[in-house]
C-alpha atoms as a PDB file:
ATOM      1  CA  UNK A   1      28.726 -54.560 -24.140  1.00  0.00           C
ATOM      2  CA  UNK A   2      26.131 -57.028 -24.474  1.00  0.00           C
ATOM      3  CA  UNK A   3      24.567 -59.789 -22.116  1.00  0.00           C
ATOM      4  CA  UNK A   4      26.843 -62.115 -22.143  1.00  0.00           C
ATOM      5  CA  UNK A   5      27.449 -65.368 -20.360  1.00  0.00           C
ATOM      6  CA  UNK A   6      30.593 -65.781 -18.618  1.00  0.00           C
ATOM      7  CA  UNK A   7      33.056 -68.406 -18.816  1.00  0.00           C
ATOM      8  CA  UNK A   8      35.932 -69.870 -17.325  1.00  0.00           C
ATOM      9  CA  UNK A   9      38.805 -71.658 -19.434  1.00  0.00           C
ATOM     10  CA  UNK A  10      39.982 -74.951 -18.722  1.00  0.00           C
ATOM     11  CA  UNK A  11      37.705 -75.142 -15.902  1.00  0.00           C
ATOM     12  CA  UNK A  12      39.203 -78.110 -14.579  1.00  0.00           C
ATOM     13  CA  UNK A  13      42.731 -77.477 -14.641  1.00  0.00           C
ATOM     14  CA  UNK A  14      42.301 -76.298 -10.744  1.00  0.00           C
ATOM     15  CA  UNK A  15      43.182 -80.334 -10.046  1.00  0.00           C
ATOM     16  CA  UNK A  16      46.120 -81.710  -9.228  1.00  0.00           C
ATOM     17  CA  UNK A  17      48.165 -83.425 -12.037  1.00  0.00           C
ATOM     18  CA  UNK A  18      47.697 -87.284 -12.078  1.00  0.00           C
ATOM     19  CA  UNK A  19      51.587 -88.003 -12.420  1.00  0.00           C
ATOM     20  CA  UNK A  20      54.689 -87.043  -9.824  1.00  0.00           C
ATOM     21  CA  UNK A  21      56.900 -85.433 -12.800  1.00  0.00           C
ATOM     22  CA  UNK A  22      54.213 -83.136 -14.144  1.00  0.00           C
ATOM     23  CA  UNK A  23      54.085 -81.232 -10.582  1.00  0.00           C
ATOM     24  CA  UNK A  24      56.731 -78.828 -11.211  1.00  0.00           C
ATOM     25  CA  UNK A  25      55.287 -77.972 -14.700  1.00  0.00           C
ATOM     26  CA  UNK A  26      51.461 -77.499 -13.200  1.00  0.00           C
ATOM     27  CA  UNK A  27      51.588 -73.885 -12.581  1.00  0.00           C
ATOM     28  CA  UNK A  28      51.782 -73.716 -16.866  1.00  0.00           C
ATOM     29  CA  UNK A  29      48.603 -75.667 -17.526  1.00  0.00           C
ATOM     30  CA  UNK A  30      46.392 -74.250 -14.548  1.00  0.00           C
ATOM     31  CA  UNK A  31      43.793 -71.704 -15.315  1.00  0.00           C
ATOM     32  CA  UNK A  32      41.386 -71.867 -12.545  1.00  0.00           C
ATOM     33  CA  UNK A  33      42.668 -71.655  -9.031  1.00  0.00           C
ATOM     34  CA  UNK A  34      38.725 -72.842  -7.538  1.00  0.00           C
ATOM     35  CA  UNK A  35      36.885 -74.901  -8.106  1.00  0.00           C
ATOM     36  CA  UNK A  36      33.193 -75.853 -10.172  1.00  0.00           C
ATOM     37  CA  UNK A  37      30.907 -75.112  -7.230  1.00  0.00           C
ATOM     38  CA  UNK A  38      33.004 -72.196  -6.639  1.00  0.00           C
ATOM     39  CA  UNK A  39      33.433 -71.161 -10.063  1.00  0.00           C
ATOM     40  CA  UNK A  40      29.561 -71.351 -10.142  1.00  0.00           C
ATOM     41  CA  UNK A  41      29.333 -68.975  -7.543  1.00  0.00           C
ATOM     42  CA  UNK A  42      31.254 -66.338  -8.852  1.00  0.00           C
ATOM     43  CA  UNK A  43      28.785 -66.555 -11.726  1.00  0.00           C
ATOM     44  CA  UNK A  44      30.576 -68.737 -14.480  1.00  0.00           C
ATOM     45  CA  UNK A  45      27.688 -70.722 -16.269  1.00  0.00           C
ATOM     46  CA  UNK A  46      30.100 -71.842 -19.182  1.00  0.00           C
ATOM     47  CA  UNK A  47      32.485 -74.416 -18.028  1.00  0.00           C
ATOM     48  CA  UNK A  48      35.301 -75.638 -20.504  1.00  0.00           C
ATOM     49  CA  UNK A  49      35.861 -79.483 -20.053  1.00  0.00           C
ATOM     50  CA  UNK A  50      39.203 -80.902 -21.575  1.00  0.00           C
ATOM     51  CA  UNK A  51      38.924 -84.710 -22.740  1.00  0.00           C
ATOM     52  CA  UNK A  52      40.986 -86.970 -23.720  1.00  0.00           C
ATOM     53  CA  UNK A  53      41.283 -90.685 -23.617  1.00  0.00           C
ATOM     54  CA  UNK A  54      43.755 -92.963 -22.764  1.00  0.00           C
ATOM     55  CA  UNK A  55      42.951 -97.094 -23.951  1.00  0.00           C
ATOM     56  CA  UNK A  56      39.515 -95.928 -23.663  1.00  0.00           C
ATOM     57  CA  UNK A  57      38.981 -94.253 -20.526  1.00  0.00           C
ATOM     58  CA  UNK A  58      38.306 -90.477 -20.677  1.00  0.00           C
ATOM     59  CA  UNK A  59      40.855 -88.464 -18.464  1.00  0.00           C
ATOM     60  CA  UNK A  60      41.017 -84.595 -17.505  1.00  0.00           C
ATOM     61  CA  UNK A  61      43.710 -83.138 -19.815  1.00  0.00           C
ATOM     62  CA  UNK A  62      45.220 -79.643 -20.449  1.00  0.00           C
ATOM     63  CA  UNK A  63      47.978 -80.102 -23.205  1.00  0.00           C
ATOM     64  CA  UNK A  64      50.486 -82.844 -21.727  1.00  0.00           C
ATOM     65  CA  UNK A  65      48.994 -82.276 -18.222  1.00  0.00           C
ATOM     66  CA  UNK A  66      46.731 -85.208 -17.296  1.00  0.00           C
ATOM     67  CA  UNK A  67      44.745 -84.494 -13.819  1.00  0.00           C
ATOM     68  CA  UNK A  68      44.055 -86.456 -11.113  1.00  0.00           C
ATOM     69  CA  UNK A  69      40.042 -86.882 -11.505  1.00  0.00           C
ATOM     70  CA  UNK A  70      38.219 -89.671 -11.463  1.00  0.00           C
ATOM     71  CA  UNK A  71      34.375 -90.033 -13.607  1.00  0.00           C
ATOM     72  CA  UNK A  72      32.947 -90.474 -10.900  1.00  0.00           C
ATOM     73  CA  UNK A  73      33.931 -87.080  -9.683  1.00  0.00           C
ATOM     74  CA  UNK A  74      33.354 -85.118 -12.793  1.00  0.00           C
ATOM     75  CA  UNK A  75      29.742 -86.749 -12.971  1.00  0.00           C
ATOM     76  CA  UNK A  76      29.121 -84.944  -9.652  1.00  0.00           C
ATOM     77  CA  UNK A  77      30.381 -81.956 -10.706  1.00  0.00           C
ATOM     78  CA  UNK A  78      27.786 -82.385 -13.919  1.00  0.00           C
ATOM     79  CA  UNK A  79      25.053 -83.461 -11.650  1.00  0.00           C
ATOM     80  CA  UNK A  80      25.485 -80.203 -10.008  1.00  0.00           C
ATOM     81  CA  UNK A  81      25.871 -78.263 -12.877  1.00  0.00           C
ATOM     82  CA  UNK A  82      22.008 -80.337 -14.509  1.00  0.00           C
ATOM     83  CA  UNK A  83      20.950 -79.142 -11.300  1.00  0.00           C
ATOM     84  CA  UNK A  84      21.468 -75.302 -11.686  1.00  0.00           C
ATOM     85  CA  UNK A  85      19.983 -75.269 -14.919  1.00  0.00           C
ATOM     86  CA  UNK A  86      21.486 -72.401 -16.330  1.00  0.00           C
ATOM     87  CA  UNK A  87      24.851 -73.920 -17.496  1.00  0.00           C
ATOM     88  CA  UNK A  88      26.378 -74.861 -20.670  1.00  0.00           C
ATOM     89  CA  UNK A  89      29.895 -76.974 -21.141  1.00  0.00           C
ATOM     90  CA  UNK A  90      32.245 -76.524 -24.055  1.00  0.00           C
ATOM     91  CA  UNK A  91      33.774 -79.992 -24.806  1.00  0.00           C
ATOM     92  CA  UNK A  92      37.247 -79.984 -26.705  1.00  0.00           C
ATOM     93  CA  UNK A  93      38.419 -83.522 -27.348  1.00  0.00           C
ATOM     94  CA  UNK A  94      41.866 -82.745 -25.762  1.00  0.00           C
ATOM     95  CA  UNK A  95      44.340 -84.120 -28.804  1.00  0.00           C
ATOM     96  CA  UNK A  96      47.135 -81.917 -30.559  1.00  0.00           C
ATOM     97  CA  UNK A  97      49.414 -84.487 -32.634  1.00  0.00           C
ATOM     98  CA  UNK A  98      48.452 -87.135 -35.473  1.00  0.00           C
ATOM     99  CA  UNK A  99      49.787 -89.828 -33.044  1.00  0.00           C
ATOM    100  CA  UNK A 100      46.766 -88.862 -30.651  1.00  0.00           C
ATOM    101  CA  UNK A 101      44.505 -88.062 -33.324  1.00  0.00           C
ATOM    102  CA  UNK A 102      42.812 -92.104 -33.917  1.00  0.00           C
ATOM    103  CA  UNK A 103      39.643 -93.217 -34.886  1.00  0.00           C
ATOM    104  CA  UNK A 104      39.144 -94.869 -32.018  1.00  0.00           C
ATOM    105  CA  UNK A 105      39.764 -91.929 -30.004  1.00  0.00           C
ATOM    106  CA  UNK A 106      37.243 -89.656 -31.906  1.00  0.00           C
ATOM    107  CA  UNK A 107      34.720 -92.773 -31.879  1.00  0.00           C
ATOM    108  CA  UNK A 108      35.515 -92.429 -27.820  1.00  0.00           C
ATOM    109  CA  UNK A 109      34.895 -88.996 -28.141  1.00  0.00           C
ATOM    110  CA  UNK A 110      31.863 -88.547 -29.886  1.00  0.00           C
ATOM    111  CA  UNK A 111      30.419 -91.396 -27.352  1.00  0.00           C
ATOM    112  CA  UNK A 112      31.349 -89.631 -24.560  1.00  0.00           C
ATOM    113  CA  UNK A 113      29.697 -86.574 -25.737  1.00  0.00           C
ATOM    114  CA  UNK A 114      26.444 -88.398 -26.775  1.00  0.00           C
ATOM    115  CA  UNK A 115      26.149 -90.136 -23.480  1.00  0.00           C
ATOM    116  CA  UNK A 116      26.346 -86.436 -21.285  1.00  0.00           C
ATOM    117  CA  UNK A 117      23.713 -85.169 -23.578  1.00  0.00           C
ATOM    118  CA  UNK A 118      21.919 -87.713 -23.112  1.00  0.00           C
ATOM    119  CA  UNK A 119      22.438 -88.060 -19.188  1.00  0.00           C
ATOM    120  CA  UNK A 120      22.607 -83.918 -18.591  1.00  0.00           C
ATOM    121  CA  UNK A 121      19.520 -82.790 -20.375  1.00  0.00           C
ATOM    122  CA  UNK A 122      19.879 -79.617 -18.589  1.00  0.00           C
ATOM    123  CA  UNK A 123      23.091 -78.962 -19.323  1.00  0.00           C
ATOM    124  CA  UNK A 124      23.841 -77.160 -23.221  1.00  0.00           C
ATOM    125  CA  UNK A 125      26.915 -78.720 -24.961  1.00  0.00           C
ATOM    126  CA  UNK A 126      28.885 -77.262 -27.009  1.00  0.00           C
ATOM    127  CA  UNK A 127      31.652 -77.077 -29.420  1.00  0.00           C
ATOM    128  CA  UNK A 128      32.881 -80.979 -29.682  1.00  0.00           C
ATOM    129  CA  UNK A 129      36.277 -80.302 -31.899  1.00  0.00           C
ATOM    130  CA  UNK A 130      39.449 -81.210 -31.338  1.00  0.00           C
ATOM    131  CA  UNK A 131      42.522 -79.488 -30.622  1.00  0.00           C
ATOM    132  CA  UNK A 132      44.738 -81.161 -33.442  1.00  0.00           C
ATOM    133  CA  UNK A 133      43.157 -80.021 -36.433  1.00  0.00           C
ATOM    134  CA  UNK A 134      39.939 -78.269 -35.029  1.00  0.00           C
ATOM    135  CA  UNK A 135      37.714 -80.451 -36.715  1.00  0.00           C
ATOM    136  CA  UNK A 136      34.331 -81.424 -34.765  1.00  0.00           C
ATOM    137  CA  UNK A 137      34.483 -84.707 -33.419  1.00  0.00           C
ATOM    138  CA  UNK A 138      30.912 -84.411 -32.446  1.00  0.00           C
ATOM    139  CA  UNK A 139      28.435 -82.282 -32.971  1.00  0.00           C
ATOM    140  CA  UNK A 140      26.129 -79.963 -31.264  1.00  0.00           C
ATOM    141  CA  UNK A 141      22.823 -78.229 -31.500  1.00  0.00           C
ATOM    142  CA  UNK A 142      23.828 -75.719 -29.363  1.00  0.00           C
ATOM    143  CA  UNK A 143      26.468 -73.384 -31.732  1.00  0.00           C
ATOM    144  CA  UNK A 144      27.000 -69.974 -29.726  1.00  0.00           C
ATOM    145  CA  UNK A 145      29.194 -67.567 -30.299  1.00  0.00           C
ATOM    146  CA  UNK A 146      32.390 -67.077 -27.985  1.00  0.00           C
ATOM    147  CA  UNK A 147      35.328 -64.725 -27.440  1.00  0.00           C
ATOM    148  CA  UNK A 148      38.155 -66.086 -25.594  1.00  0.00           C
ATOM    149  CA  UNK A 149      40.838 -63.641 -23.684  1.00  0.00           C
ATOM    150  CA  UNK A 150      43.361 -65.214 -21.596  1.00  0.00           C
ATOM    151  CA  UNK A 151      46.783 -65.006 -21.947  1.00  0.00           C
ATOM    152  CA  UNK A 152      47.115 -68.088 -25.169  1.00  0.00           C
ATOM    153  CA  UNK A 153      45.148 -66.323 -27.340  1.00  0.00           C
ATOM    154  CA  UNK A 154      46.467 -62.350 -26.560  1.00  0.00           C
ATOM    155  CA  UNK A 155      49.488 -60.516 -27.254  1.00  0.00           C
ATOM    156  CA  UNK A 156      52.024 -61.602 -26.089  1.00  0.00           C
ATOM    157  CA  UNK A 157      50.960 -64.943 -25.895  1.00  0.00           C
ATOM    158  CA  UNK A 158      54.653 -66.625 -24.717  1.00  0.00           C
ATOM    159  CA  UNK A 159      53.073 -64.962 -21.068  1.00  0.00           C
ATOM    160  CA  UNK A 160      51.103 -68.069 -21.431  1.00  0.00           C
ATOM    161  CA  UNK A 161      53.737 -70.900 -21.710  1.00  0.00           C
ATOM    162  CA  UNK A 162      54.792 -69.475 -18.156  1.00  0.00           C
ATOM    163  CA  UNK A 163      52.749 -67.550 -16.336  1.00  0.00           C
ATOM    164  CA  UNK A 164      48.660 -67.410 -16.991  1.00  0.00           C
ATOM    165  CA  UNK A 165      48.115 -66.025 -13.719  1.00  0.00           C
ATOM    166  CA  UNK A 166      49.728 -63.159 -14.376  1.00  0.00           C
ATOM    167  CA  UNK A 167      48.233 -61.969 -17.342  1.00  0.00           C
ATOM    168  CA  UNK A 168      44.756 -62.609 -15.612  1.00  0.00           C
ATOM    169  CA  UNK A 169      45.751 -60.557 -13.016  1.00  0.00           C
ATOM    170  CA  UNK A 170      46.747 -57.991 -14.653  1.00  0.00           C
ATOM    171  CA  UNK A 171      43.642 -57.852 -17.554  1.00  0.00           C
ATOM    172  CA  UNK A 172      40.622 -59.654 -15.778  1.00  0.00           C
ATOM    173  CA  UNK A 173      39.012 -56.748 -14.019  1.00  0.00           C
ATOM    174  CA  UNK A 174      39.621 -55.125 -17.385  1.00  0.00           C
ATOM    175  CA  UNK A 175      38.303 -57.936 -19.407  1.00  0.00           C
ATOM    176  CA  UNK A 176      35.224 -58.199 -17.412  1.00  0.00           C
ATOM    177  CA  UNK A 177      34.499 -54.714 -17.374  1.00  0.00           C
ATOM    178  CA  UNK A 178      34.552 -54.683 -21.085  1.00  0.00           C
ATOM    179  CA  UNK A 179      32.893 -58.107 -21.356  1.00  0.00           C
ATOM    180  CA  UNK A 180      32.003 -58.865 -25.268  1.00  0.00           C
ATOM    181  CA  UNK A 181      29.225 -58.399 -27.902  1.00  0.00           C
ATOM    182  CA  UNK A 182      29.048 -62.226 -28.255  1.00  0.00           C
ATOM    183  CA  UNK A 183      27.118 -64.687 -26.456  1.00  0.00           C
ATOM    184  CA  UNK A 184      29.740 -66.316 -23.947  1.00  0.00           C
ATOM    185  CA  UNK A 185      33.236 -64.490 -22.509  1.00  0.00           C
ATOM    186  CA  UNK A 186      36.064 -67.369 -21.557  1.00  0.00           C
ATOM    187  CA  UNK A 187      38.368 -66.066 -19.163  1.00  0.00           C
ATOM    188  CA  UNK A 188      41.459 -67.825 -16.895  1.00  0.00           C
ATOM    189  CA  UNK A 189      41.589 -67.285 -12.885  1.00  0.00           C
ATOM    190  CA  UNK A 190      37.706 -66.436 -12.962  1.00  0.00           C
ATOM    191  CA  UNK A 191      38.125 -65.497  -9.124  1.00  0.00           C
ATOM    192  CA  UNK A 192      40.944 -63.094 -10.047  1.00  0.00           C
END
């Protein structure tokens, strides 16, 4: 095990969903139960920011789950996060068909991006592809290395169409006692 830097997946996804009829599907999309300042103080310094935009404006996502978040807010949350200094942010541009795959949305993307390196200096960015075709849709300086292990990406990953939380709390303490040989860890239910 090396020193790694731990990480918490869809950090964001703690917030409610923005629309009545996604409530009884939230408990699919939510990976975090706490949240950034919290997250932060169980000693997460990689944060995982969904975004994806909708006529423009840049919303919260986690697959069809849009959360109820304004800018404002997640600037705050960033501010805080500039202000540690320690933190880095992987940014996925939060798209998985052809229909939500535009130009203009990766030309929204890729300004987004620019503009919270540019406002954020402490803060390392990463990543910048999307979740359609994995292509970057901005890029990065910062390139590190990352193993993710929540429930989507182990065997058996249907556990993850239903119930995250359960495969977190049944592997975390595992999973963090193993940690990884690369530079960051992603996890889901960091407080778990």
């Amino acid at each position: 095990m090396s020193n790694y830097i731990l990480g918490s997946h869809n950090s964001w996804s703690y917030l409610p969903p923005k629309k009545w009829w996604m409530k009884p599907f939230a408990f699919m999309a939510k990976c975090q139960r706490i949240d950034i300042k919290h997250q932060y103080e169980l000693g997460v310094r990689c944060f995982d920011l969904r975004v994806k935009f909708e006529q423009g404006i840049p919303t919260i996502a986690h697959g069809c789950m849009i959360y109820r978040y304004n800018m404002t807010q997640l600037y705050e949350d960033l501010n805080y996060l500039n202000s540690c200094g320690d933190c880095v942010v992987r940014i996925l541009h939060e798209v998985r068909n052809g229909k939500e795959y535009t130009d203009y949305n990766v030309t929204c993307f890729k300004l987004f991006c620019t503009n919270l390196c540019s406002i954020y200096p402490n803060i390392k960015f990463w990543c910048g592809r999307n979740l359609y075709n994995w292509k970057v849709d901005c890029d990065f300086y910062y390139k590190p290395t990352c193993e993710e292990k929540y429930s989507s990406v182990q065997p058996p990953k249907w556990i993850d169409d239903w119930w995250p939380f359960i495969y977190a709390k049944l592997h975390n303490k595992k999973i963090k006692e193993t940690g990884t040989t690369l530079d960051i860890l992603l996890i889901d239910f960091v407080d778990v």
